[in-house]
N, C-alpha and C. Protein backbone atom coordinates (compact mmCIF):
# COMPACT_ATOMS: atom_id res chain seq x y z
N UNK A 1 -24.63 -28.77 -303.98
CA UNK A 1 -25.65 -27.75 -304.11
C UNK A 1 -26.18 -27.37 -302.74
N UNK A 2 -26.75 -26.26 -302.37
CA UNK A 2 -26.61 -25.79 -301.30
C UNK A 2 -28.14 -26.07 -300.94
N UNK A 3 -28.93 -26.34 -301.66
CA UNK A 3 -30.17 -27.17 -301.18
C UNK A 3 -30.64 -28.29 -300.98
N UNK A 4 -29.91 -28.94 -301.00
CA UNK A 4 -29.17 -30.69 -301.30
C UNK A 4 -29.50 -30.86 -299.46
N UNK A 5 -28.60 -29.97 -298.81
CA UNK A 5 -28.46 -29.84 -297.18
C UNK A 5 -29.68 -30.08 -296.49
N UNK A 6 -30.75 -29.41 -297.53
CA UNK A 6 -31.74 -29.95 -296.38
C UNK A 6 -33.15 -30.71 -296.95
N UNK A 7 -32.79 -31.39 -297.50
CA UNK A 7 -33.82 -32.43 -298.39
C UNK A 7 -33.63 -33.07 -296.93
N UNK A 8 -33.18 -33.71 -296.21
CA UNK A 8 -33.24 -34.31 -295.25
C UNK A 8 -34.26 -34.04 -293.83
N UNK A 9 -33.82 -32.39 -293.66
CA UNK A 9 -34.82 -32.10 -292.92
C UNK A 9 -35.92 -31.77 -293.47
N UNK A 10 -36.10 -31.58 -294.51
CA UNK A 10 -37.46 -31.55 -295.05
C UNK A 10 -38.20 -32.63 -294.84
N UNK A 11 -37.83 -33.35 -294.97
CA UNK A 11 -38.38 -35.16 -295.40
C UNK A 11 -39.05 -35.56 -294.20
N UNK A 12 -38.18 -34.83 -293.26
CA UNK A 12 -38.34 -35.51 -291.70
C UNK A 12 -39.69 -34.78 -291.15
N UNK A 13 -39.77 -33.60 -291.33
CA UNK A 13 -40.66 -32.79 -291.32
C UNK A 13 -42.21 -33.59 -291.38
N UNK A 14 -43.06 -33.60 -290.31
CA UNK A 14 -44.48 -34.02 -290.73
C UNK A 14 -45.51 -32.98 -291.82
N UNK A 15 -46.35 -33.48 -292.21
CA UNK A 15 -47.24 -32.37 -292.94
C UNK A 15 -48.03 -31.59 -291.95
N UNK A 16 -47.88 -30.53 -292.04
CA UNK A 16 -48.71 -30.00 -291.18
C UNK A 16 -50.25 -30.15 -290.87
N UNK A 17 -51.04 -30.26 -292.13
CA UNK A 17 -52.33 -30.73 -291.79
C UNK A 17 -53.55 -29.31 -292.32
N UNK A 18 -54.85 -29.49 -291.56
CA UNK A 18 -55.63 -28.42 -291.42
C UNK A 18 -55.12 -27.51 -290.44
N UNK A 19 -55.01 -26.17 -290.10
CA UNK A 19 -54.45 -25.79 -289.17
C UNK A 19 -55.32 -25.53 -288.43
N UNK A 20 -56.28 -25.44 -288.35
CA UNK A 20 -57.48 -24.67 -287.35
C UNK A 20 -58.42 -25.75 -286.85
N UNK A 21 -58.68 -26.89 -287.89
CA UNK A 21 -59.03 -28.30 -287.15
C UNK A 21 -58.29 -29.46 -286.61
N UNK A 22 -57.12 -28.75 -285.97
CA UNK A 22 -56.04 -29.87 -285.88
C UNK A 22 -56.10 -29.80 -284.82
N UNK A 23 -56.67 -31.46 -283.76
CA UNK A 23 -56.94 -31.38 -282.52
C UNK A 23 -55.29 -31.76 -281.95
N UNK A 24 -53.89 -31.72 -282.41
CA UNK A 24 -52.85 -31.56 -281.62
C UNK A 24 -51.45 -31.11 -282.91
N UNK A 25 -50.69 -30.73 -282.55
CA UNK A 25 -49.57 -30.45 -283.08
C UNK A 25 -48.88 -31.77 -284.15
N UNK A 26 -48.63 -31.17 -285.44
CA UNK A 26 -48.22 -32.25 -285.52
C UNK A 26 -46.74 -32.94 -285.30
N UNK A 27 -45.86 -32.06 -284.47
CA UNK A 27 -44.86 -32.44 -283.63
C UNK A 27 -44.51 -31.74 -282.81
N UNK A 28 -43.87 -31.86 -281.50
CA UNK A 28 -43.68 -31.61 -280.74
C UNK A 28 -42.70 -30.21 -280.54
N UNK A 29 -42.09 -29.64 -279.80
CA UNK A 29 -41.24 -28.69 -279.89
C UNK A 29 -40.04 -29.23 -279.43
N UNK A 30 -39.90 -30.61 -279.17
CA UNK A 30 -38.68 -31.14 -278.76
C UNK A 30 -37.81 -31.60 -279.90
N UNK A 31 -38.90 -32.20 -280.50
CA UNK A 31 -38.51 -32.70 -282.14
C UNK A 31 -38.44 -31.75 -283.01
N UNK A 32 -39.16 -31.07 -283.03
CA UNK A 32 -38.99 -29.82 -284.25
C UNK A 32 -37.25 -28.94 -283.89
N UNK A 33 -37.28 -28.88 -282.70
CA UNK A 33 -36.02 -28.10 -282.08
C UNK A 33 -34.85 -29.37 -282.75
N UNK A 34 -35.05 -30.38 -282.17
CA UNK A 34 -33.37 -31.13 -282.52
C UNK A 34 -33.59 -31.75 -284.07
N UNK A 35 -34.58 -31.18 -284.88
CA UNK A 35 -34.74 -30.97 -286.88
C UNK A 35 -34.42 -29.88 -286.79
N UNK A 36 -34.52 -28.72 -286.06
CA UNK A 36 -33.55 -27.50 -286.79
C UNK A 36 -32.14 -27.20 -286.63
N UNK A 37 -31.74 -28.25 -285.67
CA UNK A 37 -30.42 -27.97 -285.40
C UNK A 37 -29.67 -28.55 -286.62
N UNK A 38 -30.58 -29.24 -287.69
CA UNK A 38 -29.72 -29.99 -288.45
C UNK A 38 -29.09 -28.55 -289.25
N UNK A 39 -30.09 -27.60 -290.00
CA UNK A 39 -30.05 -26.11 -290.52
C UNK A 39 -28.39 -26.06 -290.04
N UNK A 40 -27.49 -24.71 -290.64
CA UNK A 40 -26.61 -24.54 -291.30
C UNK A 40 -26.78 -23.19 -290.05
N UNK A 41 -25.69 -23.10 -289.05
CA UNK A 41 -25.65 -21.98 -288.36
C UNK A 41 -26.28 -20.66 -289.00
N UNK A 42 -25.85 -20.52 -290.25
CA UNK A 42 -26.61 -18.77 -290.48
C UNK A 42 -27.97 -18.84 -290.66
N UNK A 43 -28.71 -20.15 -291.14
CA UNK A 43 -29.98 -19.90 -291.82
C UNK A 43 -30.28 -20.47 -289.95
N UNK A 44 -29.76 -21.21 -289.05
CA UNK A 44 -30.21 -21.07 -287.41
C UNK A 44 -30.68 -19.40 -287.20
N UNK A 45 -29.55 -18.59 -287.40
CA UNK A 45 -29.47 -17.52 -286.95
C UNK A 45 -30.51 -16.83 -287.26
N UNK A 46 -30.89 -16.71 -288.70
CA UNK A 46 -31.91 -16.24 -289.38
C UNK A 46 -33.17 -16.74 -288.74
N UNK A 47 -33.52 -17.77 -289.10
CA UNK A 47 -34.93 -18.42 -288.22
C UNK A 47 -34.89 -17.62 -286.99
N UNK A 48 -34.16 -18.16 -286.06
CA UNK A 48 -34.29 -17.38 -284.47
C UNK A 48 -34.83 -15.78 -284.65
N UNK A 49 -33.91 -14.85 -285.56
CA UNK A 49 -33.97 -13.71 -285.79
C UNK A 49 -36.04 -13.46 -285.98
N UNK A 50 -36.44 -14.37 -287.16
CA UNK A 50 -37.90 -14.16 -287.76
C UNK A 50 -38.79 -14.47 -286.21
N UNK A 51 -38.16 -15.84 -285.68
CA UNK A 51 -38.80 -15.91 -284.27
C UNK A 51 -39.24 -14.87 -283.44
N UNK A 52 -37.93 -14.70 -283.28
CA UNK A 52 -37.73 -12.91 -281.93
C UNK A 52 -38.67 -12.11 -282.78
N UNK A 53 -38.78 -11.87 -283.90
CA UNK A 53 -39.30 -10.57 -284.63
C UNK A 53 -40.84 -11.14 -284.43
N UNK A 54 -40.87 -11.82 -284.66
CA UNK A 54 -42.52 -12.95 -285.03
C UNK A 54 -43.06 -12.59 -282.81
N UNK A 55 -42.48 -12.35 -282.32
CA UNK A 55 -42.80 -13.51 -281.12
C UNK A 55 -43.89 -12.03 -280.20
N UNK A 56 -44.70 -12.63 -279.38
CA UNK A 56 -46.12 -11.68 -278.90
C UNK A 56 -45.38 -11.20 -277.71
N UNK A 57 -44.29 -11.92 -277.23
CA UNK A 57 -44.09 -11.34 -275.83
C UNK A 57 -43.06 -10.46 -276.01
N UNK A 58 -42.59 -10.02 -276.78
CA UNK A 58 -41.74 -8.40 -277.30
C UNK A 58 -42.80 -7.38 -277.05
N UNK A 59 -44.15 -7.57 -277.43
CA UNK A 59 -44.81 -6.58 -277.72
C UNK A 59 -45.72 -5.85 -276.73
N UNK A 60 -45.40 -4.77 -276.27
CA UNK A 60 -45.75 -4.09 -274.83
C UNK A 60 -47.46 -4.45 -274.31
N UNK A 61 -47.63 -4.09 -273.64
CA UNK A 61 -49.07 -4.99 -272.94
C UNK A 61 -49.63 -3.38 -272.65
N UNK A 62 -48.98 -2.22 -272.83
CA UNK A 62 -49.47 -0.92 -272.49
C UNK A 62 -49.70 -0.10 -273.94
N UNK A 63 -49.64 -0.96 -275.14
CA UNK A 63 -50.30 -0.72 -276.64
C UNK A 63 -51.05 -0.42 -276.53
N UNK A 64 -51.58 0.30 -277.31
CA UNK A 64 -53.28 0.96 -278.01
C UNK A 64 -53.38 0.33 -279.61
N UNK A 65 -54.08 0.96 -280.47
CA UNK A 65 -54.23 0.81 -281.74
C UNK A 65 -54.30 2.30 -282.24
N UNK A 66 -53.37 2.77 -281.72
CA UNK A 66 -53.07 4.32 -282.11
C UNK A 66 -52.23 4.14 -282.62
């Protein structure tokens, strides 16, 4: 079953917590990076894709709210 694949990285996964009273991360970006490599090249691809789309520094610094 094709969701079977990632019961594993799920598991590994910490809970995230309160998000706004959370005086630190609850993992690192070193660890979170080598848990997504476990992911299945296309759903990699996909994530990265939501990243780039998600990410503040694409977005021009000479914007308005026009």
């Amino acid at each position: 079953m094709p969701g079977e694949r990632y019961i594993t990285l799920m598991a590994s996964l910490p809970a995230l917590g309160p998000m706004l009273s959370a005086k630190h991360a609850p993992i690192n970006r070193v660890r979170l990076e080598s848990r997504l490599h476990q992911l299945h090249p296309d759903d990699q691809n996909e994530l990265f894709a939501v990243r780039d789309l998600l990410s503040w520094q694409r977005l021009p610094l000479t914007g308005t709210d026009e």
